[in-house]
Protein backbone atom coordinates (compact mmCIF):
# COMPACT_ATOMS: atom_id res chain seq x y z
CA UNK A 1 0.40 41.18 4.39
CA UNK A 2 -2.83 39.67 5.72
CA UNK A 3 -3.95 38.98 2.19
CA UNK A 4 -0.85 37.38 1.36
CA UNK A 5 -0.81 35.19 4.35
CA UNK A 6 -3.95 34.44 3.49
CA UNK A 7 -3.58 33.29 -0.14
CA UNK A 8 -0.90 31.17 1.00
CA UNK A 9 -2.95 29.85 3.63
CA UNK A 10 -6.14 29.08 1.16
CA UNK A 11 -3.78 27.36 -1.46
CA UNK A 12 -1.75 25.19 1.28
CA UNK A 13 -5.67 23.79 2.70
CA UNK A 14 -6.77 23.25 -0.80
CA UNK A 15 -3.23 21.31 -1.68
CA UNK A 16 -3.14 19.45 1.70
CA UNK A 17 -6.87 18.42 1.11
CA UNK A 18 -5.85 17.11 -2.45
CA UNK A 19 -2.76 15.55 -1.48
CA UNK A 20 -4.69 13.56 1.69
CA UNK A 21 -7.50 12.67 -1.16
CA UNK A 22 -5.08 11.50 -3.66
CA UNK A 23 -3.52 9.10 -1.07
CA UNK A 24 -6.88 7.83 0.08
CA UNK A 25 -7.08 7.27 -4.02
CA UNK A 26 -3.93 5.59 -4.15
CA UNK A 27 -4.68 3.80 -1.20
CA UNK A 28 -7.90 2.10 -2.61
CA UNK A 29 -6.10 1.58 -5.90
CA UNK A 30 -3.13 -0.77 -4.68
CA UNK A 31 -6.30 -2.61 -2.17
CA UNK A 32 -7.87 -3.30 -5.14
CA UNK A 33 -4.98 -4.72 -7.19
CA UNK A 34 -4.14 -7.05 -3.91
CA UNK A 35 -7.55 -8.44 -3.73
CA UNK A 36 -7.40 -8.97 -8.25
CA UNK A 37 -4.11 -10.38 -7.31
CA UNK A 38 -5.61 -13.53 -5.76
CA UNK A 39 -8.15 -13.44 -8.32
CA UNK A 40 -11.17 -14.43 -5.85
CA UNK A 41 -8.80 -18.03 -3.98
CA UNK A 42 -8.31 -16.48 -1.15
CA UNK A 43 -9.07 -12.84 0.33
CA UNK A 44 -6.54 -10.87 1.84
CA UNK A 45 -7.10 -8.70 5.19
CA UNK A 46 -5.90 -6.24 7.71
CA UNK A 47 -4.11 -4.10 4.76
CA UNK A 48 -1.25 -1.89 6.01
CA UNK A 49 -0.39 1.03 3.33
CA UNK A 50 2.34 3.06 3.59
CA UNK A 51 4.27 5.57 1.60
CA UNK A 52 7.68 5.72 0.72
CA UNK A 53 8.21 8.19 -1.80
CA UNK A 54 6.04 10.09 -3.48
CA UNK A 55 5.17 7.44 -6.16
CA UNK A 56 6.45 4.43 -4.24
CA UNK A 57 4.25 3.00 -1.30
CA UNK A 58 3.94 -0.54 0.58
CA UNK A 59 0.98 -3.15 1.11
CA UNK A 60 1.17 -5.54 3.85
CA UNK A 61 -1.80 -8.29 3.80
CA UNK A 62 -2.25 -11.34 5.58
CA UNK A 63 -4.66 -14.18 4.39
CA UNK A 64 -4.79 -18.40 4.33
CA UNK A 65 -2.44 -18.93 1.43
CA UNK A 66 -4.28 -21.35 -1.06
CA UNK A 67 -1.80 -23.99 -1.88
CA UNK A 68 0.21 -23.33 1.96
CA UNK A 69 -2.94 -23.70 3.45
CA UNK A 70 -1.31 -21.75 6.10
CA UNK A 71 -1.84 -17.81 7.07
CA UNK A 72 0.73 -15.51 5.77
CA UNK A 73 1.44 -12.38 5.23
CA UNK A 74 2.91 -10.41 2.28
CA UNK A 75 4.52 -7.14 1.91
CA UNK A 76 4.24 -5.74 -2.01
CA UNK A 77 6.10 -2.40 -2.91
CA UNK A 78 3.89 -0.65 -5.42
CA UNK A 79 5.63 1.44 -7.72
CA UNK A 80 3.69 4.24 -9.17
CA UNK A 81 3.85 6.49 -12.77
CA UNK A 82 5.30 10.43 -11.65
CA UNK A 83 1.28 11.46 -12.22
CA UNK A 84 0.21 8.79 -9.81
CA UNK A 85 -2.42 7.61 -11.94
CA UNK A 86 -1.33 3.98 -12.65
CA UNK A 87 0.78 1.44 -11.32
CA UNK A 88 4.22 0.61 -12.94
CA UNK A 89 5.34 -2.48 -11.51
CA UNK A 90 5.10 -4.55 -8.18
CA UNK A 91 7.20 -6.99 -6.57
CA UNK A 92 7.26 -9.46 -3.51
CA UNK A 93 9.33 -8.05 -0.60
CA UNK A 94 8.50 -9.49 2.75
CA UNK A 95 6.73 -12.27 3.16
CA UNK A 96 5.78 -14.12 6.95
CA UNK A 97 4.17 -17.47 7.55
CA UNK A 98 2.37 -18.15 10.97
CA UNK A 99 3.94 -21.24 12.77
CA UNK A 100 2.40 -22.54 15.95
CA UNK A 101 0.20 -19.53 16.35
CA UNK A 102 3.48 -16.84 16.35
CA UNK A 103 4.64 -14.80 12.77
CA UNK A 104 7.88 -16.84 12.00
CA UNK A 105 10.89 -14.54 11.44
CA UNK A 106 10.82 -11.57 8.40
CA UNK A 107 12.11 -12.92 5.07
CA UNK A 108 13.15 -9.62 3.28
CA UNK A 109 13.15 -10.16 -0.17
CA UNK A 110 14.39 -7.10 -1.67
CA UNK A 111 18.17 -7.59 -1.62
C-alpha cells in the first residue's frame, strides 16, 4: 500500500510540476504575442494572466495607446489549440481608458 501511495504520489509531483511549467510556457507565449501585437508603437505593462479553461486564458495590459495618446488598458481572451501548443484566435474583450487620473468604467466587449 505504501508503494502504491507512493507511485501515485511520484506521478501527481511530476504532473503538477509539468502542468505549473506548461502555464509559465503559456504564460510567456500570450506576453509575447501582446508585445508583437503593438509591433514595437507602444509597449504594454503590468500583464495580468489568467486561466479560464484549460486552453482558454486572459491578458490584461495597460500602456499609452498610440493614436489615443492616452493610457489604457486591454483585456484579450487567448484561445488555445487542445495540445496547448499554439494560439487559435484572440479577441478584444475589456478595454479601460484613464480619465483624470481614475480607470473610467469597464467596457465589456464580449456580448
Amino acid at each position: 500500500m505504501k508503494k502504491l501511495m507512493l507511485i501515485c504520489w511520484l506521478v501527481f509531483s511530476c504532473s503538477e510540476g509539468s502542468n505549473k511549467k506548461d502555464r509559465e510556457t503559456i504564460k510567456a507565449r500570450v506576453i509575447a504575442h501582446e508585445l508583437s501585437r503593438w509591433q514595437g508603437r507602444t509597449t504594454p505593462e503590468n500583464f495580468i494572466f489568467s486561466e479560464l479553461n484549460d486552453s482558454t486564458f486572459t491578458l490584461s495590459s495597460e500602456f499609452v495607446h498610440p493614436m489615443l495618446k492616452k493610457e489604457v488598458e486591454f483585456t484579450h481572451r487567448y484561445y488555445f489549440t487542445a495540445s496547448l501548443d499554439s494560439i487559435k484566435s484572440s479577441d478584444l474583450i475589456k478595454r479601460r481608458t484613464k480619465l483624470n487620473g481614475n480607470w473610467s468604467l469597464d467596457f465589456d466587449l464580449s456580448n
